[in-house]
N, C-alpha and C. Protein backbone atom coordinates (compact mmCIF):
# COMPACT_ATOMS: atom_id res chain seq x y z
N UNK A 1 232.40 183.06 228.04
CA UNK A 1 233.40 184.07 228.34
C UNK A 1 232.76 185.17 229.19
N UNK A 2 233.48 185.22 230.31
CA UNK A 2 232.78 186.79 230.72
C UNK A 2 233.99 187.86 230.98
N UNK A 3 232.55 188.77 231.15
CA UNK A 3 233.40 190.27 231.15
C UNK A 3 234.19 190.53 232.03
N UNK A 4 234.85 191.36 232.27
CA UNK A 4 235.61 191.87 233.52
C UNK A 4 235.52 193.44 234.23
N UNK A 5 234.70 193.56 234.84
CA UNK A 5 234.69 194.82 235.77
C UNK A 5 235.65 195.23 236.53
N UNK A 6 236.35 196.71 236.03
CA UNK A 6 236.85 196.84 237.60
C UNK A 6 236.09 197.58 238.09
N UNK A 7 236.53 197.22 239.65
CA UNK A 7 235.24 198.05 240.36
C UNK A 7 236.25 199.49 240.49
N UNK A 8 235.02 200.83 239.98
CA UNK A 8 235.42 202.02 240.57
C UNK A 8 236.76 202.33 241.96
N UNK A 9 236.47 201.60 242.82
CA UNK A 9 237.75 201.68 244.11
C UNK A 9 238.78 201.55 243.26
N UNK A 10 238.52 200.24 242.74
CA UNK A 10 239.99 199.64 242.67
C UNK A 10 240.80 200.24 241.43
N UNK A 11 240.52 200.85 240.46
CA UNK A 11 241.16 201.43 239.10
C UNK A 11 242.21 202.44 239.63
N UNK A 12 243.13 202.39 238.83
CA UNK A 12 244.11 203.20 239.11
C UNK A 12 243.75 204.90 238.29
N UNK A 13 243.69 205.55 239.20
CA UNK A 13 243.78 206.93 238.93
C UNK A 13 244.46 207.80 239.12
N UNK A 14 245.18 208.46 237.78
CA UNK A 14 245.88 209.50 237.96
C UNK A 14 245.46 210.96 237.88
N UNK A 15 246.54 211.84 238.21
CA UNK A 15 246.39 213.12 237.55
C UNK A 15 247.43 213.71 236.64
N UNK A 16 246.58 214.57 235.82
CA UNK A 16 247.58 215.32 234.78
C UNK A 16 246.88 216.75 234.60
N UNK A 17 247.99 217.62 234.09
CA UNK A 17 248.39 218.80 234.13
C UNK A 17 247.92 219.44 232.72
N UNK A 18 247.34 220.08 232.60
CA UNK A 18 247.54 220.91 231.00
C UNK A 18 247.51 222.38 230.75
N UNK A 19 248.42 223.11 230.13
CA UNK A 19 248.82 224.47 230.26
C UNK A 19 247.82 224.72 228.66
N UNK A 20 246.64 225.49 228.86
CA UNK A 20 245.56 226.32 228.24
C UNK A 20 246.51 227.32 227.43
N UNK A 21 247.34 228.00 227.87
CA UNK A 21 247.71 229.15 227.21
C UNK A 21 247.77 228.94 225.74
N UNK A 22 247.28 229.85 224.48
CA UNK A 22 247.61 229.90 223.30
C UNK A 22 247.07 228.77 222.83
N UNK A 23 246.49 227.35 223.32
CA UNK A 23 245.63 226.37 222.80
C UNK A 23 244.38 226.71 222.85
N UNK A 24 243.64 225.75 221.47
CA UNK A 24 242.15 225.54 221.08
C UNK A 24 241.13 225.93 222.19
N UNK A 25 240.33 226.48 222.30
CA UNK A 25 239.00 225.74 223.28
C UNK A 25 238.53 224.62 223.06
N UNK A 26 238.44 224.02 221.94
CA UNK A 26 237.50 223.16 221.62
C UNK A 26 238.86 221.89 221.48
N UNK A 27 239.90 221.80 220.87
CA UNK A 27 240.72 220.89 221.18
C UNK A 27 241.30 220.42 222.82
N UNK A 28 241.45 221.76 223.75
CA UNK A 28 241.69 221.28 225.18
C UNK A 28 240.30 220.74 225.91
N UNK A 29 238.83 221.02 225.39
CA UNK A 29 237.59 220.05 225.64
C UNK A 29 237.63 218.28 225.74
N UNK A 30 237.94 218.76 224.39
CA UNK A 30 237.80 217.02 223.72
C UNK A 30 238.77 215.72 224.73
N UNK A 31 240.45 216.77 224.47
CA UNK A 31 241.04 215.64 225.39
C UNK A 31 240.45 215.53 226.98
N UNK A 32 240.37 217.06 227.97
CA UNK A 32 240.31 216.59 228.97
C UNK A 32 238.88 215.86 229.08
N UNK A 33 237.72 215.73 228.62
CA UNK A 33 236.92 214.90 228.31
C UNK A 33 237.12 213.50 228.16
N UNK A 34 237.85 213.32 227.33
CA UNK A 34 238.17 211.86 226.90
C UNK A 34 238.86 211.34 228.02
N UNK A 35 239.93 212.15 229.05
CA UNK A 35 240.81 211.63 230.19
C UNK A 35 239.38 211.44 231.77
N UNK A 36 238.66 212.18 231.58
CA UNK A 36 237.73 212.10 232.32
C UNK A 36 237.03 210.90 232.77
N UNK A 37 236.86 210.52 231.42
CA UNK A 37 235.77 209.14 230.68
C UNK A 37 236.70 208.03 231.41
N UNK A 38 237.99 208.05 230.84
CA UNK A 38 238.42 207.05 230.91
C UNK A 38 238.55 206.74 229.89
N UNK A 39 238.25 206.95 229.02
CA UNK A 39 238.55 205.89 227.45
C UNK A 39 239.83 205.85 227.25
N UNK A 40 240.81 206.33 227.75
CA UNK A 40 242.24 205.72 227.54
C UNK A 40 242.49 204.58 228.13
N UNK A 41 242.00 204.08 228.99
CA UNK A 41 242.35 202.83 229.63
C UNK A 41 242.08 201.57 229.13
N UNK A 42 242.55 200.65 228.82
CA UNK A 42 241.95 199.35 228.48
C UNK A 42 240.86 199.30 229.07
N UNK A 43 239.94 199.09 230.24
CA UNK A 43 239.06 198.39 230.96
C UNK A 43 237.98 200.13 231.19
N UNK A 44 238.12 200.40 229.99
CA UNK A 44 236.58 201.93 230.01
C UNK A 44 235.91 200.82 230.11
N UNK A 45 234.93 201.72 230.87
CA UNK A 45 232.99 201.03 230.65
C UNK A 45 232.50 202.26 230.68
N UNK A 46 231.91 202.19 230.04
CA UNK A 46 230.72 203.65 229.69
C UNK A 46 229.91 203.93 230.93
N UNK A 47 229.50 203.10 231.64
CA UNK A 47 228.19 202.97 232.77
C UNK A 47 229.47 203.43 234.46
N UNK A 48 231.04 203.39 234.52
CA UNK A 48 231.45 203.60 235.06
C UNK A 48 232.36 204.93 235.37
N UNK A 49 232.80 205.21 236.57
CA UNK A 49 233.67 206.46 236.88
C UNK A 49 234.89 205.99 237.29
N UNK A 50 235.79 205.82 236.11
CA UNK A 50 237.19 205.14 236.42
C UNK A 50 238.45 205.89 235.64
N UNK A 51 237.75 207.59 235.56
CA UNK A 51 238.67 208.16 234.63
C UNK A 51 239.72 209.18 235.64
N UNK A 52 240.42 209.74 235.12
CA UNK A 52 241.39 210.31 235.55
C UNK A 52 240.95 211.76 236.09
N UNK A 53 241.54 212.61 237.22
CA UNK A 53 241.62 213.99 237.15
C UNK A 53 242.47 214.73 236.41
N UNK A 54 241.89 215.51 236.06
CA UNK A 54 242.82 217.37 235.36
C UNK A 54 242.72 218.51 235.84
N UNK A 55 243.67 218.97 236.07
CA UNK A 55 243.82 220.33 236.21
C UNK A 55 244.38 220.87 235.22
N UNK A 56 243.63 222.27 234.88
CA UNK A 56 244.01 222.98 233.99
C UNK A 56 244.04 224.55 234.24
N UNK A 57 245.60 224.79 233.87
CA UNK A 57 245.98 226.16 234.74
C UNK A 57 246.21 226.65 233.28
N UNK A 58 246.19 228.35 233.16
CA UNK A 58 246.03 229.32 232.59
C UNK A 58 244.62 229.27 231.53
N UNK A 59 243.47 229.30 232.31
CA UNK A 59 242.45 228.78 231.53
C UNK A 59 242.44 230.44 230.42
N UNK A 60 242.43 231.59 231.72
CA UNK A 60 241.91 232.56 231.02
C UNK A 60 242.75 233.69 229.87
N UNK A 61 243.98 232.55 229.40
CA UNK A 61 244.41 232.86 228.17
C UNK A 61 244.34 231.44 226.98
N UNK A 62 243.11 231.19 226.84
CA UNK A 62 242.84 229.95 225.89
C UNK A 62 242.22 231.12 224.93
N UNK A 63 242.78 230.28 223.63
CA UNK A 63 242.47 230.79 222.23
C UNK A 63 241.48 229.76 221.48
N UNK A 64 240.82 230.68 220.66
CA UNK A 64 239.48 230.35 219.51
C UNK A 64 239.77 230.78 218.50
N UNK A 65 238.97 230.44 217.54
CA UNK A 65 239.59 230.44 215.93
C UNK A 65 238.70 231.77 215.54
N UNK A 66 239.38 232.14 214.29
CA UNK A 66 238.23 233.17 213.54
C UNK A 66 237.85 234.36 214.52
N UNK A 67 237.13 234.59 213.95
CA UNK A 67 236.62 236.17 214.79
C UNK A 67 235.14 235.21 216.48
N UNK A 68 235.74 234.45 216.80
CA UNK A 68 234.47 233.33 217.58
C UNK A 68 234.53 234.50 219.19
N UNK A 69 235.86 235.23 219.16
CA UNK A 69 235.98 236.13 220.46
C UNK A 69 235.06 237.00 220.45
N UNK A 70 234.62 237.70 219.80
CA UNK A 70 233.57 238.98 219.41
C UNK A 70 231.86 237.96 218.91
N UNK A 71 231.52 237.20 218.32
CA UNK A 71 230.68 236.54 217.83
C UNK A 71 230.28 235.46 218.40
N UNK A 72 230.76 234.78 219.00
CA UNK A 72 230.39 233.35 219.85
C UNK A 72 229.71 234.06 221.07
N UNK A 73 228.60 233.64 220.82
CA UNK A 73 227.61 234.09 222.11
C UNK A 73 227.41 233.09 223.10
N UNK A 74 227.04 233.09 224.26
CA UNK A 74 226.40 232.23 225.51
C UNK A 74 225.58 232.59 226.10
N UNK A 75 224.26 231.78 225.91
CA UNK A 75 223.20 232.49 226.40
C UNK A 75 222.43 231.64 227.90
N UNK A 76 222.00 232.26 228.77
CA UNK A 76 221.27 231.92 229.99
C UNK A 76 219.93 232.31 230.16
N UNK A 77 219.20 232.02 231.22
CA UNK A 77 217.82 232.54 231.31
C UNK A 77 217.97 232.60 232.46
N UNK A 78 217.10 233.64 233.68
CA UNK A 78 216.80 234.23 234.58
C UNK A 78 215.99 233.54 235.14
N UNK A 79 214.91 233.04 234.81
CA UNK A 79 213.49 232.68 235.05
C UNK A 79 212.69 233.38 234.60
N UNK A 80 212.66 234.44 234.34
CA UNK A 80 211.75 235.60 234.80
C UNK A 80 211.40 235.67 232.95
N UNK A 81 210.02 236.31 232.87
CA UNK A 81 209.50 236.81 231.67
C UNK A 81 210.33 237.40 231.07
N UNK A 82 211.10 237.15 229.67
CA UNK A 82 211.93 237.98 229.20
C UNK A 82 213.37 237.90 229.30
N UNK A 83 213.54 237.21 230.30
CA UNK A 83 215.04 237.02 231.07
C UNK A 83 215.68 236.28 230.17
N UNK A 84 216.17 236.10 228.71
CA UNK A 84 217.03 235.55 228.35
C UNK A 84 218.28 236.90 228.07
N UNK A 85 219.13 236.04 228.55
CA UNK A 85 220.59 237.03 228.62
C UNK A 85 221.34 236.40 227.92
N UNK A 86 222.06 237.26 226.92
CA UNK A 86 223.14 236.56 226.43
C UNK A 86 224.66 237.48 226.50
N UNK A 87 225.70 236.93 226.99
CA UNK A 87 227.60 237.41 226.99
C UNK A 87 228.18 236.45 225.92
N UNK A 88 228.89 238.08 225.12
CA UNK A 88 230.01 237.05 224.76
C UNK A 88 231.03 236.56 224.78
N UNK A 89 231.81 236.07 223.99
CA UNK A 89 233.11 235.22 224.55
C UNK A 89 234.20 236.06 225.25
N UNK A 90 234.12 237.02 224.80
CA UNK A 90 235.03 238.37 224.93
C UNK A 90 234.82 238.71 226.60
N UNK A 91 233.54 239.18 226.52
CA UNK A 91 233.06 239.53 228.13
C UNK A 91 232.65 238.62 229.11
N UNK A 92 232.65 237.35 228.61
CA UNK A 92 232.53 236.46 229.57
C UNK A 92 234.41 235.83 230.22
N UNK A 93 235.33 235.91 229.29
CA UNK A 93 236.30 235.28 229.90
C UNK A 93 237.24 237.09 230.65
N UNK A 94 236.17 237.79 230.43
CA UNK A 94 237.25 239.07 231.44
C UNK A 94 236.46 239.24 232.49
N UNK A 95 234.62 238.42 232.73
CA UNK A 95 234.76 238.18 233.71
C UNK A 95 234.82 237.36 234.80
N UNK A 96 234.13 236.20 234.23
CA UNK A 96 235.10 234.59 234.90
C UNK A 96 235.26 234.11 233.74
N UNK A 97 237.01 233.71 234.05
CA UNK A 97 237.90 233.26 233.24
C UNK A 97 237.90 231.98 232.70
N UNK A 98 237.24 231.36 233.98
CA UNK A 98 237.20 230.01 233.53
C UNK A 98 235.95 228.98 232.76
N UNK A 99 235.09 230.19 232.96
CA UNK A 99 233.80 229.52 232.51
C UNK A 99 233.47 229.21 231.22
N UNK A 100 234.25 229.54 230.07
CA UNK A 100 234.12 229.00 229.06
C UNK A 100 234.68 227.40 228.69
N UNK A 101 235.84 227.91 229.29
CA UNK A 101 236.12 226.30 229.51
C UNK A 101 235.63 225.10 229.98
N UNK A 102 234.97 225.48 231.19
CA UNK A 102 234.36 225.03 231.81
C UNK A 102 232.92 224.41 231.48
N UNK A 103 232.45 225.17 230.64
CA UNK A 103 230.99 225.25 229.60
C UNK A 103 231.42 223.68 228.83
N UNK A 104 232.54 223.96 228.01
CA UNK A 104 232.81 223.09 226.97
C UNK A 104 232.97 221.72 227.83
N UNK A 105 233.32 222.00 228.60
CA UNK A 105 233.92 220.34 228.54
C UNK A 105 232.54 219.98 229.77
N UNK A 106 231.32 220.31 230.07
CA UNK A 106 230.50 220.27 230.67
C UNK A 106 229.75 219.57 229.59
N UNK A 107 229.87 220.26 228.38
CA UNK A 107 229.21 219.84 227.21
C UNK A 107 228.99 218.96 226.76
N UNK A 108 230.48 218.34 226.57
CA UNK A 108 231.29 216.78 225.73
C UNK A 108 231.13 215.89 227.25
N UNK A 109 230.40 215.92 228.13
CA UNK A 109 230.41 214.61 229.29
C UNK A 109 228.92 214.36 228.97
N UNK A 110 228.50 213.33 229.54
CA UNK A 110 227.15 212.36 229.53
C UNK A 110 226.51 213.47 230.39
N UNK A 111 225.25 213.57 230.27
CA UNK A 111 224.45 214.17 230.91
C UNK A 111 223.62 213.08 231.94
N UNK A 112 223.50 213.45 233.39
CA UNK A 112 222.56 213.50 234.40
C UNK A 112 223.87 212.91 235.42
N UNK A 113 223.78 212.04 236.11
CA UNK A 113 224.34 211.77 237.83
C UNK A 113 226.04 211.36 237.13
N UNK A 114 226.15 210.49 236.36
CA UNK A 114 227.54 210.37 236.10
C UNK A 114 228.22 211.70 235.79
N UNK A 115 227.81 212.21 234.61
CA UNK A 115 228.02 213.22 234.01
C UNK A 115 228.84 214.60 235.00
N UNK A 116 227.61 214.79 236.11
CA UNK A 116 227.89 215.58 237.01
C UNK A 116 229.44 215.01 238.01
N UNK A 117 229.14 214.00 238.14
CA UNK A 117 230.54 213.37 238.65
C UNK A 117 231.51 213.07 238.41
N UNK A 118 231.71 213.25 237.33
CA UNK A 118 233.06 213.15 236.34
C UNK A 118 233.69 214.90 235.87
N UNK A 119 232.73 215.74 236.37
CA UNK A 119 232.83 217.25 236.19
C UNK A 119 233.95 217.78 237.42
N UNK A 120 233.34 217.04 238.42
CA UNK A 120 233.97 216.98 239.71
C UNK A 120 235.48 216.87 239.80
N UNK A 121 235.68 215.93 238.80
CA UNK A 121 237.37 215.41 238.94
C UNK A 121 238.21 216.38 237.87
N UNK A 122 237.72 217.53 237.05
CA UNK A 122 238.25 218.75 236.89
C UNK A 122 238.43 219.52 237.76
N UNK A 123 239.49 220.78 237.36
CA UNK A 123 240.01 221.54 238.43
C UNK A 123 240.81 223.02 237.40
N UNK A 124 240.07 223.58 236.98
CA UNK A 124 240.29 224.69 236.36
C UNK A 124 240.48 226.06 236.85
N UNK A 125 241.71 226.62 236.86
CA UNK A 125 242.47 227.78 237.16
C UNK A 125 242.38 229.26 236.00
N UNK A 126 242.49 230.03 236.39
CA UNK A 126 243.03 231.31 235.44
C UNK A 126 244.17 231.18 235.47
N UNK A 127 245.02 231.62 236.47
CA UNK A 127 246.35 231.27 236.48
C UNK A 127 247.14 230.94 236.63
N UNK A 128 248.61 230.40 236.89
CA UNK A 128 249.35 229.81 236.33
C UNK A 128 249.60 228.60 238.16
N UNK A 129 248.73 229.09 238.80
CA UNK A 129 249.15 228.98 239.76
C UNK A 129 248.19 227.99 240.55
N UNK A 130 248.31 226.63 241.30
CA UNK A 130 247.09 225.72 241.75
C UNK A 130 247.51 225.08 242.90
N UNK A 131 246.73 224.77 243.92
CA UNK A 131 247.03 223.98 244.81
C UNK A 131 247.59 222.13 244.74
N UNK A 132 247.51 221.85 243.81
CA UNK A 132 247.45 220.60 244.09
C UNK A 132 249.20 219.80 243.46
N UNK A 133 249.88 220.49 244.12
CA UNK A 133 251.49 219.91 243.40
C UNK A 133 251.12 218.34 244.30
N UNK A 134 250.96 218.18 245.77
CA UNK A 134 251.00 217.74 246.38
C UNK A 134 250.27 215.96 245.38
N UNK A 135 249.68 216.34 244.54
CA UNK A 135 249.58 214.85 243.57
C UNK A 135 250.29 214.36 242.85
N UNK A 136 251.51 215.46 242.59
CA UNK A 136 252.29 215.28 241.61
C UNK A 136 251.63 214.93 240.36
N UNK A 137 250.96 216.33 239.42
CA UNK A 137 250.34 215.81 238.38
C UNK A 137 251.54 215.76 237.28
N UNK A 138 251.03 214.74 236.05
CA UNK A 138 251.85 214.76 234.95
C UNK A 138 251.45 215.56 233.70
N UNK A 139 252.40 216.17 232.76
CA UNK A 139 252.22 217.43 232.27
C UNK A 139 251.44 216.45 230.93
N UNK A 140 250.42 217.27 230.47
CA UNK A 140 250.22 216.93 229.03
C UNK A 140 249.95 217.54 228.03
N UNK A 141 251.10 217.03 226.68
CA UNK A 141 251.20 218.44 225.92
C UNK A 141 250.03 218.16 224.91
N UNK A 142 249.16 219.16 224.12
CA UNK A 142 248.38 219.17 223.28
C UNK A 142 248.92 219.52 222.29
C-alpha cells in the first residue's frame, strides 16, 4: 500500500476570517494554529505546507483570563550586558496591538524553516478593518 502526497501546489487553500474581539488569547492561538498546519484536512503531513491562511481583525481588543492583563509578563533581550527587558500585557497591547497575538500563535507552530513559513500565511490587524476582501475570506466563529 502506499501513501499519498499531495504536493504543496496542488492542495486546495483557503482563507478565513476571525473577529478577536472579547475572545481568549490562548483559545484564538490554538485554532488559527491548527488552520495553519493543516490538520483539518484529510491529507495533513506534518513535514508539509498545505494549510490554510487567516486573517485576524480586531486583534487589539482580545481578552485573557484572571488578572494575566497586569501580571503576564514578556520578556526580550537587547544583547547588551544587562539588557533583559521585560512589558506587560497591558503595555504591550497599547503599544503594538498585535503582538501578543502574534507571540502566541508563533509559539504553537514548529520551530525553524517550516515554522517560519506557515507564520507567513497569517495576517493580523488591530482593527476592524483589512485589505484582503478581494479573497473572499470565510468567517469563523470561536
Amino acid at each position: 500500500m502506499k501513501t499519498l502526497f499531495v504536493k504543496p501546489a496542488e492542495a486546495e487553500r483557503s482563507w478565513f476570517i476571525i473577529d478577536a474581539q472579547g475572545k481568549r488569547l490562548g483559545r484564538i492561538a490554538v485554532k488559527v494554529a491548527h488552520l495553519l498546519r493543516g490538520k483539518h484536512k484529510p491529507y495533513y503531513t506534518p513535514h508539509q505546507e498545505i494549510g490554510d491562511y487567516v486573517i485576524i481583525i480586531n486583534a487589539d481588543k482580545v481578552d485573557i483570563s484572571g488578572r494575566k492583563r497586569e501580571n503576564k509578563v514578556y520578556y526580550h533581550h537587547t544583547g547588551y550586558v544587562g539588557g533583559l527587558k521585560e512589558v506587560t500585557f497591558a503595555k504591550m497591547i497599547e503599544r503594538k496591538p498585535v503582538q501578543p497575538l502574534e507571540l502566541a500563535i508563533r509559539g504553537m507552530l514548529p520551530k525553524g524553516p517550516l515554522g517560519r513559513q506557515l507564520f507567513t500565511n497569517v495576517k493580523v490587524y488591530a482593527g476592524p478593518n483589512h485589505p484582503h476582501a478581494a479573497q473572499q475570506p470565510v468567517a469563523i466563529e470561536l
